[in-house]
PDB file of N, CA and C in Angstrom:
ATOM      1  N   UNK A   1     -53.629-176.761-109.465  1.00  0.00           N
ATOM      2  CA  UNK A   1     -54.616-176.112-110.285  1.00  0.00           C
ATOM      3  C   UNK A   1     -55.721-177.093-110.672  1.00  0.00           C
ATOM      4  N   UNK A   2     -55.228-178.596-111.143  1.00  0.00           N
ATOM      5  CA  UNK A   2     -56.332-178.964-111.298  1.00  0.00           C
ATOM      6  C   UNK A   2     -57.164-179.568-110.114  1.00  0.00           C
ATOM      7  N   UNK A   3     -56.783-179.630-108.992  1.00  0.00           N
ATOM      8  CA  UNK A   3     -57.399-179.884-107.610  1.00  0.00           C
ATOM      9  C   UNK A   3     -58.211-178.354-107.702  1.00  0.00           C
ATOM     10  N   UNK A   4     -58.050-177.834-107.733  1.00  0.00           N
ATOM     11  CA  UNK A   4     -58.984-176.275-107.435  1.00  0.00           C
ATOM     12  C   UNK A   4     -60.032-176.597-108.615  1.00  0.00           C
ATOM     13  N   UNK A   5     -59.489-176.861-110.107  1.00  0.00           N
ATOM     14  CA  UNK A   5     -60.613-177.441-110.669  1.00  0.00           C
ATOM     15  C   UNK A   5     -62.150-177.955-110.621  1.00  0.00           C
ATOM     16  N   UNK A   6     -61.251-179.275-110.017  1.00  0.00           N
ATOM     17  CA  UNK A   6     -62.055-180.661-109.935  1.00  0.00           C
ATOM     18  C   UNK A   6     -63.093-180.260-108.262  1.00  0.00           C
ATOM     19  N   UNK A   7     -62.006-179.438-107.105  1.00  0.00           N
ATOM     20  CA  UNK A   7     -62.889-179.315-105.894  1.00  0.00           C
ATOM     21  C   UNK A   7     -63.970-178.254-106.456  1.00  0.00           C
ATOM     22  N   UNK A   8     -64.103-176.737-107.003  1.00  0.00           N
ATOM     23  CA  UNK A   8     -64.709-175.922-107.373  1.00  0.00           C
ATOM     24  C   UNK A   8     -65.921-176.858-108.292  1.00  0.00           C
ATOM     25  N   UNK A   9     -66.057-177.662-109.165  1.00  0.00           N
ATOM     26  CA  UNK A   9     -66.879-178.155-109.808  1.00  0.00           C
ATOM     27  C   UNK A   9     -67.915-179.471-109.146  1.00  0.00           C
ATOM     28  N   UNK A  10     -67.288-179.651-108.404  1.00  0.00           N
ATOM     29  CA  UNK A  10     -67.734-180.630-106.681  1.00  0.00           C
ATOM     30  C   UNK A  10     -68.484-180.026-106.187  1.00  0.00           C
ATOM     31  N   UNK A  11     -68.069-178.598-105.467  1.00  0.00           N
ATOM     32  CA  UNK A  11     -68.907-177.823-104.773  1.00  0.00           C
ATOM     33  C   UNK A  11     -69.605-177.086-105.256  1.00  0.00           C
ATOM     34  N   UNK A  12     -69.831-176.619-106.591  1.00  0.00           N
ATOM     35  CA  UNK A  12     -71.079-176.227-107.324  1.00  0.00           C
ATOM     36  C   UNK A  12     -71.766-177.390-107.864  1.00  0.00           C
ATOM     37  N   UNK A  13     -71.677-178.514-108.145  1.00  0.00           N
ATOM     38  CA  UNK A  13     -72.403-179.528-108.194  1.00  0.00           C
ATOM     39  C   UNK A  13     -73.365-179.806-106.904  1.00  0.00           C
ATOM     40  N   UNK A  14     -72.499-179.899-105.733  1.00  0.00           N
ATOM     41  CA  UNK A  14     -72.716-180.222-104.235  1.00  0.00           C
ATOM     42  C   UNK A  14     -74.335-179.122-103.643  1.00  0.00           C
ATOM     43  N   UNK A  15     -73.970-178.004-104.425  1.00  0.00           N
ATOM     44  CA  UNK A  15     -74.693-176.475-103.870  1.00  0.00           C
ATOM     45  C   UNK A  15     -75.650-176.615-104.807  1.00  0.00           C
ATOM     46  N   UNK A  16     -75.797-176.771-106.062  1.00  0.00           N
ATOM     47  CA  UNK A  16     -77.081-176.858-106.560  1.00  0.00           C
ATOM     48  C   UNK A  16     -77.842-178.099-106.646  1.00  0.00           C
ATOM     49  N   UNK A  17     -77.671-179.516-105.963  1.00  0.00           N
ATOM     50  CA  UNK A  17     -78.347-180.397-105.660  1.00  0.00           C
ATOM     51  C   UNK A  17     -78.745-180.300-104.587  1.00  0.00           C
ATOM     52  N   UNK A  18     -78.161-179.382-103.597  1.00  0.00           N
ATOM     53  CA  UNK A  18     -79.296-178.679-102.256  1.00  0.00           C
ATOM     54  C   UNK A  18     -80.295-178.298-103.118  1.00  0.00           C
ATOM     55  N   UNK A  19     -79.727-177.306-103.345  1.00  0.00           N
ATOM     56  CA  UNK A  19     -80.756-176.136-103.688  1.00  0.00           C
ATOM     57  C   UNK A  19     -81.969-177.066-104.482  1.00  0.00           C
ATOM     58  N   UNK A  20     -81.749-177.379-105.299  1.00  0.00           N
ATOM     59  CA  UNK A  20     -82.614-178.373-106.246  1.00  0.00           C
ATOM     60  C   UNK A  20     -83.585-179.282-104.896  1.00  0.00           C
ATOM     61  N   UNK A  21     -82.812-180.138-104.197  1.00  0.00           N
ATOM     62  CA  UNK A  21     -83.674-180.636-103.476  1.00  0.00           C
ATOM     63  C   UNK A  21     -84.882-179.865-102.638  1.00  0.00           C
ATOM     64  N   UNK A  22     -84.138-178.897-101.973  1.00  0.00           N
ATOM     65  CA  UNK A  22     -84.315-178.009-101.028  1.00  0.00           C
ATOM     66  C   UNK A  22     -85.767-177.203-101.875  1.00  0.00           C
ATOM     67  N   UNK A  23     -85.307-176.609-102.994  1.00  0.00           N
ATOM     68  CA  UNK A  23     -86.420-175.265-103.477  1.00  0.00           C
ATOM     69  C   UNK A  23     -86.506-175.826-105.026  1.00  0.00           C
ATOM     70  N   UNK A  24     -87.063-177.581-105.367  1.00  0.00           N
ATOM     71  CA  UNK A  24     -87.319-177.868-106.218  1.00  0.00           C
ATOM     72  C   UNK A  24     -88.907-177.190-107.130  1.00  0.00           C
ATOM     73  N   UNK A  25     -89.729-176.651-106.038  1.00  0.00           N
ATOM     74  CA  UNK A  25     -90.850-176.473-106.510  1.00  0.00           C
ATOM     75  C   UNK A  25     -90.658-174.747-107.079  1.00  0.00           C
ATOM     76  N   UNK A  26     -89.456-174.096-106.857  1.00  0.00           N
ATOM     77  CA  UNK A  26     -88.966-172.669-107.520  1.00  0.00           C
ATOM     78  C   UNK A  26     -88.339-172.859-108.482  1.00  0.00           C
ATOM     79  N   UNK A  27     -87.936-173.832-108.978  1.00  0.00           N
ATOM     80  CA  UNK A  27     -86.402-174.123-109.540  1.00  0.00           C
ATOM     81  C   UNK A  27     -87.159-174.747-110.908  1.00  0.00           C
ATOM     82  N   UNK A  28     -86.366-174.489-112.204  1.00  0.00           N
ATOM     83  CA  UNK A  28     -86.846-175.290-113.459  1.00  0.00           C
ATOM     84  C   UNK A  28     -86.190-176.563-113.186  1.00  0.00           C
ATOM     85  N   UNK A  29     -86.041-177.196-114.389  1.00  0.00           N
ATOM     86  CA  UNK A  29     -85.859-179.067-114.235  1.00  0.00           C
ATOM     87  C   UNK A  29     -84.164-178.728-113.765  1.00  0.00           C
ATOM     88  N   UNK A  30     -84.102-180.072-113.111  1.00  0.00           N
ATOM     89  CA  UNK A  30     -82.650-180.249-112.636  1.00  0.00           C
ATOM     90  C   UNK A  30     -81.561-180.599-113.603  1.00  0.00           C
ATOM     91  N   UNK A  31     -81.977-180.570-114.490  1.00  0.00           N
ATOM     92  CA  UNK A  31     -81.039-180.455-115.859  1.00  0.00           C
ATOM     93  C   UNK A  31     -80.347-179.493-116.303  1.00  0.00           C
ATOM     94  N   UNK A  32     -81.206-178.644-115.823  1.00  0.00           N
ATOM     95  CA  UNK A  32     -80.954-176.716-115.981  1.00  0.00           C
ATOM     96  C   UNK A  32     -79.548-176.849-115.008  1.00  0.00           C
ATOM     97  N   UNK A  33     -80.138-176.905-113.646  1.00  0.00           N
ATOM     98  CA  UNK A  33     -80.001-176.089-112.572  1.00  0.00           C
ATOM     99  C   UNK A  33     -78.676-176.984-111.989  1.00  0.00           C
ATOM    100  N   UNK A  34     -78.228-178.228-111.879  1.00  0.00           N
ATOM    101  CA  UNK A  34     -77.215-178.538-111.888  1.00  0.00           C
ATOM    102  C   UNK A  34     -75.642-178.033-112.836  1.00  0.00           C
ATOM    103  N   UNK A  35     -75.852-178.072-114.259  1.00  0.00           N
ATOM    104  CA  UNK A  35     -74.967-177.632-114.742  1.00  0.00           C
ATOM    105  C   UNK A  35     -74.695-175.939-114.777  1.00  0.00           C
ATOM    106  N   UNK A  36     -75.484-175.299-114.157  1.00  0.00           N
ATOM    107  CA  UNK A  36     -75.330-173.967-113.996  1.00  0.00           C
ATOM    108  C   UNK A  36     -74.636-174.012-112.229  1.00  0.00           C
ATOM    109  N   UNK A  37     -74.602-174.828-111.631  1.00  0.00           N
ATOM    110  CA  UNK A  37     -74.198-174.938-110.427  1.00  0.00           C
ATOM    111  C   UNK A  37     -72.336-175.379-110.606  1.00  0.00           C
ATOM    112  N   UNK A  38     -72.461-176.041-111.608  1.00  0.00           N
ATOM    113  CA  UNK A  38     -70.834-176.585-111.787  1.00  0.00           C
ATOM    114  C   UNK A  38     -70.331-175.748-112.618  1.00  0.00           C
ATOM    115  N   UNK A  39     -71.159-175.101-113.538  1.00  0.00           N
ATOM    116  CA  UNK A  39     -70.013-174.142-114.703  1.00  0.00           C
ATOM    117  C   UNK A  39     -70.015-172.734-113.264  1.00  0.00           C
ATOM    118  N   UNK A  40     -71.045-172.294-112.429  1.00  0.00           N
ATOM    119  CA  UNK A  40     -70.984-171.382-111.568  1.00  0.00           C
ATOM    120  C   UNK A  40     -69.618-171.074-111.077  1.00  0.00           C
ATOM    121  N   UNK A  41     -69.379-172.892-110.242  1.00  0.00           N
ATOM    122  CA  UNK A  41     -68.198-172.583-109.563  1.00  0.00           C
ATOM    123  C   UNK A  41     -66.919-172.714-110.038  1.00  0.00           C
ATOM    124  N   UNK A  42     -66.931-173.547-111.400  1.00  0.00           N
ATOM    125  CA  UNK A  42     -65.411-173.629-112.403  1.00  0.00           C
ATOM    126  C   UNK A  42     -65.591-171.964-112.489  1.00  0.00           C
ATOM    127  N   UNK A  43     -65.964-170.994-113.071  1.00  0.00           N
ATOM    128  CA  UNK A  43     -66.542-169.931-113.173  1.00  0.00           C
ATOM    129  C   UNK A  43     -65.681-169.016-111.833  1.00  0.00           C
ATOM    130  N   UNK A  44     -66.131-168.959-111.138  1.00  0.00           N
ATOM    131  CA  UNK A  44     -65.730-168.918-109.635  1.00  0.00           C
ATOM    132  C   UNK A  44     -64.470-168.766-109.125  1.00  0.00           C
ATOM    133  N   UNK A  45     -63.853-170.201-109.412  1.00  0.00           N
ATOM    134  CA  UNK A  45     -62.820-170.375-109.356  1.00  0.00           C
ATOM    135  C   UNK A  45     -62.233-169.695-110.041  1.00  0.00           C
ATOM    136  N   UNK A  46     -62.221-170.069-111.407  1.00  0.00           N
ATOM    137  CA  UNK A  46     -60.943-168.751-112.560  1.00  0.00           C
ATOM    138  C   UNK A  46     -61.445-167.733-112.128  1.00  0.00           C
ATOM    139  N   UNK A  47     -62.388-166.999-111.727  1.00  0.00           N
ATOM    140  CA  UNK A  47     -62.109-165.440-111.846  1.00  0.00           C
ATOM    141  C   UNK A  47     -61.489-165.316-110.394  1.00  0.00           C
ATOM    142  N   UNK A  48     -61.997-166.057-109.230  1.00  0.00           N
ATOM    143  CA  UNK A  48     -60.902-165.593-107.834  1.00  0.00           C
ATOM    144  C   UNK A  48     -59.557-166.193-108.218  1.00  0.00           C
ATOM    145  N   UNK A  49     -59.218-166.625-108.837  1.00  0.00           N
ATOM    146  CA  UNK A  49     -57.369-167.666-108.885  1.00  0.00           C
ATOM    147  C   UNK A  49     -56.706-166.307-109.487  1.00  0.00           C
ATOM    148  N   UNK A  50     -57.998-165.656-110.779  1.00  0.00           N
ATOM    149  CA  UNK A  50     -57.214-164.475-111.742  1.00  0.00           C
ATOM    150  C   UNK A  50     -56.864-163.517-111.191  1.00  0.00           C
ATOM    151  N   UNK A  51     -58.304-162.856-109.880  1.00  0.00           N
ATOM    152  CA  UNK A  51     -58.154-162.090-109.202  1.00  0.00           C
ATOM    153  C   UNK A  51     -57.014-162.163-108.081  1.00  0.00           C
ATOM    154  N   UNK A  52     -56.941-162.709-107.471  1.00  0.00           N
ATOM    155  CA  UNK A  52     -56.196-163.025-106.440  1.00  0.00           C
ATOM    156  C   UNK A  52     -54.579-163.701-106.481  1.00  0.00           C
ATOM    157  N   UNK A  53     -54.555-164.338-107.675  1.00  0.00           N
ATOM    158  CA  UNK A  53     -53.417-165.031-107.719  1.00  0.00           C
ATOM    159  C   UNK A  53     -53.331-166.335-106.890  1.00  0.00           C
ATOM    160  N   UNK A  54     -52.312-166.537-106.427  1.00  0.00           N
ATOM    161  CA  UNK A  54     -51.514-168.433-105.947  1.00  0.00           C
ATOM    162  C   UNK A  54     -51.854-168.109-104.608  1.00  0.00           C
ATOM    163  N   UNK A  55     -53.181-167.414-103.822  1.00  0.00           N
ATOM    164  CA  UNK A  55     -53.152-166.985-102.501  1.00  0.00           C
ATOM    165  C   UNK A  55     -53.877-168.374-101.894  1.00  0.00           C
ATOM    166  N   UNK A  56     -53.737-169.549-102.073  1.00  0.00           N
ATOM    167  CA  UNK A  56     -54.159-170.967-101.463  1.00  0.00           C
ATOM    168  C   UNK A  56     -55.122-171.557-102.571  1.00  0.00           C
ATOM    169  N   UNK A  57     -55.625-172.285-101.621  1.00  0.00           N
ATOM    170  CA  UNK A  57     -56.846-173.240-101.991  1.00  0.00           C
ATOM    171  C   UNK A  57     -58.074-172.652-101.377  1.00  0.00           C
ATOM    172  N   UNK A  58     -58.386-172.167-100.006  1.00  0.00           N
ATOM    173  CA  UNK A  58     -59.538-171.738 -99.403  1.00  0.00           C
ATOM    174  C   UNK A  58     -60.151-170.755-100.186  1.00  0.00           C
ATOM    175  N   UNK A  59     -59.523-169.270-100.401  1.00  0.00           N
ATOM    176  CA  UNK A  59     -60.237-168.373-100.864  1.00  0.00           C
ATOM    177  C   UNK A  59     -60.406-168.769-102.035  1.00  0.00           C
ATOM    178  N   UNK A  60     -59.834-169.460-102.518  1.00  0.00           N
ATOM    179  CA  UNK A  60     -60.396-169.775-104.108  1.00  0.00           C
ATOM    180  C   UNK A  60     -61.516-170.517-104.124  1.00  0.00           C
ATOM    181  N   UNK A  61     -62.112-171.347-103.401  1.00  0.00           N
ATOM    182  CA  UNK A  61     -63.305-172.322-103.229  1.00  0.00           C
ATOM    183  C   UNK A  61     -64.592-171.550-102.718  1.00  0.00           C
ATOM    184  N   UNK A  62     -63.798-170.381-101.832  1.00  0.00           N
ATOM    185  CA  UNK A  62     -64.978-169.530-101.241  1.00  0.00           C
ATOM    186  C   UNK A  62     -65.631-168.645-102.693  1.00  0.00           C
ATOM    187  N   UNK A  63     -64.439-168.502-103.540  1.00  0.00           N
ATOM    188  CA  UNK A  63     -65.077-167.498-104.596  1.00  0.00           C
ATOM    189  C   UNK A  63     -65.936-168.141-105.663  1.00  0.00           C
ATOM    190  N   UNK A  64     -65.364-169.660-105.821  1.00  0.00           N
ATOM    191  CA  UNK A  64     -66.293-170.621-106.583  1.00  0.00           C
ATOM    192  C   UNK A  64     -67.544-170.631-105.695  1.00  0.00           C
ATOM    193  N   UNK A  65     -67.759-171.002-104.366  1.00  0.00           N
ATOM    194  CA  UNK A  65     -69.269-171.324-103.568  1.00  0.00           C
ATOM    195  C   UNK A  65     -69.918-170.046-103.891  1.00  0.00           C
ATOM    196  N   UNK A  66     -69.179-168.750-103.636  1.00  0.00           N
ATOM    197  CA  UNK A  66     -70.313-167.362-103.998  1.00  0.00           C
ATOM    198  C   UNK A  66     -70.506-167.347-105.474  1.00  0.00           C
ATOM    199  N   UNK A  67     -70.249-167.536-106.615  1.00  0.00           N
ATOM    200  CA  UNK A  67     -70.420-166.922-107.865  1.00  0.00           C
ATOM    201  C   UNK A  67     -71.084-168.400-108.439  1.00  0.00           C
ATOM    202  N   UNK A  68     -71.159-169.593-108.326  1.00  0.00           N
ATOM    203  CA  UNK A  68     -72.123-170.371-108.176  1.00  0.00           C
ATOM    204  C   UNK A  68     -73.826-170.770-107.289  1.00  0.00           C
ATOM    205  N   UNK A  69     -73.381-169.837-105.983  1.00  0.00           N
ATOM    206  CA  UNK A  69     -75.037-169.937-105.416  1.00  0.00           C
ATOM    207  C   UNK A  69     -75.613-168.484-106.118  1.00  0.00           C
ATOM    208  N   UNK A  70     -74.854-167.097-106.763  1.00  0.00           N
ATOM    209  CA  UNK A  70     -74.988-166.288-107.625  1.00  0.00           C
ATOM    210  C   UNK A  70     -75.766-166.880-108.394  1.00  0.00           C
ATOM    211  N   UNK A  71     -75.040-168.137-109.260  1.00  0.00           N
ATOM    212  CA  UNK A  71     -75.664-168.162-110.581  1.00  0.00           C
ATOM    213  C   UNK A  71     -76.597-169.253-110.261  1.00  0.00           C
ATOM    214  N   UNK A  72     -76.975-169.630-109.981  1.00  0.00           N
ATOM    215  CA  UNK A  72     -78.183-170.728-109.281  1.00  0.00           C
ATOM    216  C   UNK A  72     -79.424-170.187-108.902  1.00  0.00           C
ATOM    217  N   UNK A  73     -78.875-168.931-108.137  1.00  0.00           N
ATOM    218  CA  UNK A  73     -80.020-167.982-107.351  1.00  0.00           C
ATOM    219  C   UNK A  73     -80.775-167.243-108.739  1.00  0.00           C
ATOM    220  N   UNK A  74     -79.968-167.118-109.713  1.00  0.00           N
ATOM    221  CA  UNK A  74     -80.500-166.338-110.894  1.00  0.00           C
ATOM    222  C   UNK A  74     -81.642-167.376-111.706  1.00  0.00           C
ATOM    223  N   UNK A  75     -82.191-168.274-111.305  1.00  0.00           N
ATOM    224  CA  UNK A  75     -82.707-169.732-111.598  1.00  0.00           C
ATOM    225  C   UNK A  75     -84.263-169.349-110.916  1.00  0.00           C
ATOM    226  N   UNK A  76     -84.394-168.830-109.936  1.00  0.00           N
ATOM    227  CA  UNK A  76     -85.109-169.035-109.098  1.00  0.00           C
ATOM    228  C   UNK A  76     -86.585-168.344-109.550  1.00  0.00           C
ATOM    229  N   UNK A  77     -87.753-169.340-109.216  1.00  0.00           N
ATOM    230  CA  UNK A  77     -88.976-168.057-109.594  1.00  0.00           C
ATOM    231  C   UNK A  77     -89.496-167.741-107.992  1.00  0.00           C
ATOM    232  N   UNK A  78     -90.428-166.810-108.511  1.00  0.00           N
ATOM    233  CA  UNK A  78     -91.267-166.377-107.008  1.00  0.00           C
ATOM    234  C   UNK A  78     -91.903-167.177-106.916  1.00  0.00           C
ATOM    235  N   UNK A  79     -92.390-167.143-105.561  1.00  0.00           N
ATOM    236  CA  UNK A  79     -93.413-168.234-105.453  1.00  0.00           C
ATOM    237  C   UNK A  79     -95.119-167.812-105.657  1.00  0.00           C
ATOM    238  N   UNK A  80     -95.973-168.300-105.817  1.00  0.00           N
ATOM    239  CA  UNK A  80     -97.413-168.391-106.009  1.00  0.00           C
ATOM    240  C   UNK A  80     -98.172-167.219-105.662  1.00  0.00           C
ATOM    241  N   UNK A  81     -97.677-166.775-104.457  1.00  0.00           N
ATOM    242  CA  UNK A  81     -98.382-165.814-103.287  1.00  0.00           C
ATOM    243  C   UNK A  81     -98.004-164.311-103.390  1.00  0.00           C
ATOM    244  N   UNK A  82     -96.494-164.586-103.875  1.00  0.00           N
ATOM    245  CA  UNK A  82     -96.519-162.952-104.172  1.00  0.00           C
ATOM    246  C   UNK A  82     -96.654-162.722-105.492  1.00  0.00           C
ATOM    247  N   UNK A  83     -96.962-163.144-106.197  1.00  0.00           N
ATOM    248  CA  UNK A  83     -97.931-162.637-107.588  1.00  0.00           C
ATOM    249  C   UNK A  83     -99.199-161.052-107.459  1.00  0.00           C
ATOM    250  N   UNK A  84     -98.821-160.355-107.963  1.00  0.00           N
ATOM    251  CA  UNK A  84     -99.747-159.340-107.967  1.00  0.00           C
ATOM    252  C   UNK A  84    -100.298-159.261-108.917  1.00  0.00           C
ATOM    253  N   UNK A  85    -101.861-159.120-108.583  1.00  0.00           N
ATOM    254  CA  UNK A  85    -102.844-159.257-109.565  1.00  0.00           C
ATOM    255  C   UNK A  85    -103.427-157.690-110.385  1.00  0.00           C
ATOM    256  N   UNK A  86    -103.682-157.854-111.343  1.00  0.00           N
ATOM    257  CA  UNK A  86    -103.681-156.165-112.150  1.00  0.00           C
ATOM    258  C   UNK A  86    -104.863-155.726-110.986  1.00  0.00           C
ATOM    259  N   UNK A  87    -104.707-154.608-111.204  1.00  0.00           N
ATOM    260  CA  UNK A  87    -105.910-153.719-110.476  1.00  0.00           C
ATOM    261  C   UNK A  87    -107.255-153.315-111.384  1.00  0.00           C
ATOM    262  N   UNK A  88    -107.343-153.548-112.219  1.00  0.00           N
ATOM    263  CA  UNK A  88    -108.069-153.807-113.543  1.00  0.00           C
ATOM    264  C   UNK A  88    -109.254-155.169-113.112  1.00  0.00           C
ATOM    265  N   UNK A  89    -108.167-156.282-112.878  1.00  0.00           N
ATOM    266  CA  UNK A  89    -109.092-157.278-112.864  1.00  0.00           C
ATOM    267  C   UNK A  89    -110.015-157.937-111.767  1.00  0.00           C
TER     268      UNK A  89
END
């Protein structure tokens, strides 16, 4: 359990320092967006271990990587271009 822990909080750490690198100019400060990447996948983890039960280590990491790039993705702004401008102005 605490290996599912410690790996789940790795790999949401791991996934939002992409992302951060990757789509820094969408993304607020990396202060934000890292610790929403590690509570994502601790997050993740307990609800697939609750859901699922003692069914390994894999699916439990897969449910931390989805409900962490979830909560990361919820971070994100649009970019510049698709801004729509009033019809007014």
């Amino acid at each position: 359990m605490y290996l599912e822990a410690l790996g789940s909080a790795m790999l949401g750490l791991a996934l939002a320092w992409v992302v951060t690198y990757r789509l820094a100019h969408r993304l607020p400060a990396p202060r934000i967006v890292l610790p929403t990447g590690v509570a994502g996948g601790l997050f993740g983890a307990f609800l697939t271990h609750t859901a699922l039960g003692s069914v390994g280590f894999l699916p439990v990491m897969l449910g931390a990587i989805a409900v962490s790039a979830a909560s990361v993705s919820l971070l994100l702004r649009p970019t510049a271009r698709l801004r729509r401008h009033s019809a007014t102005v």
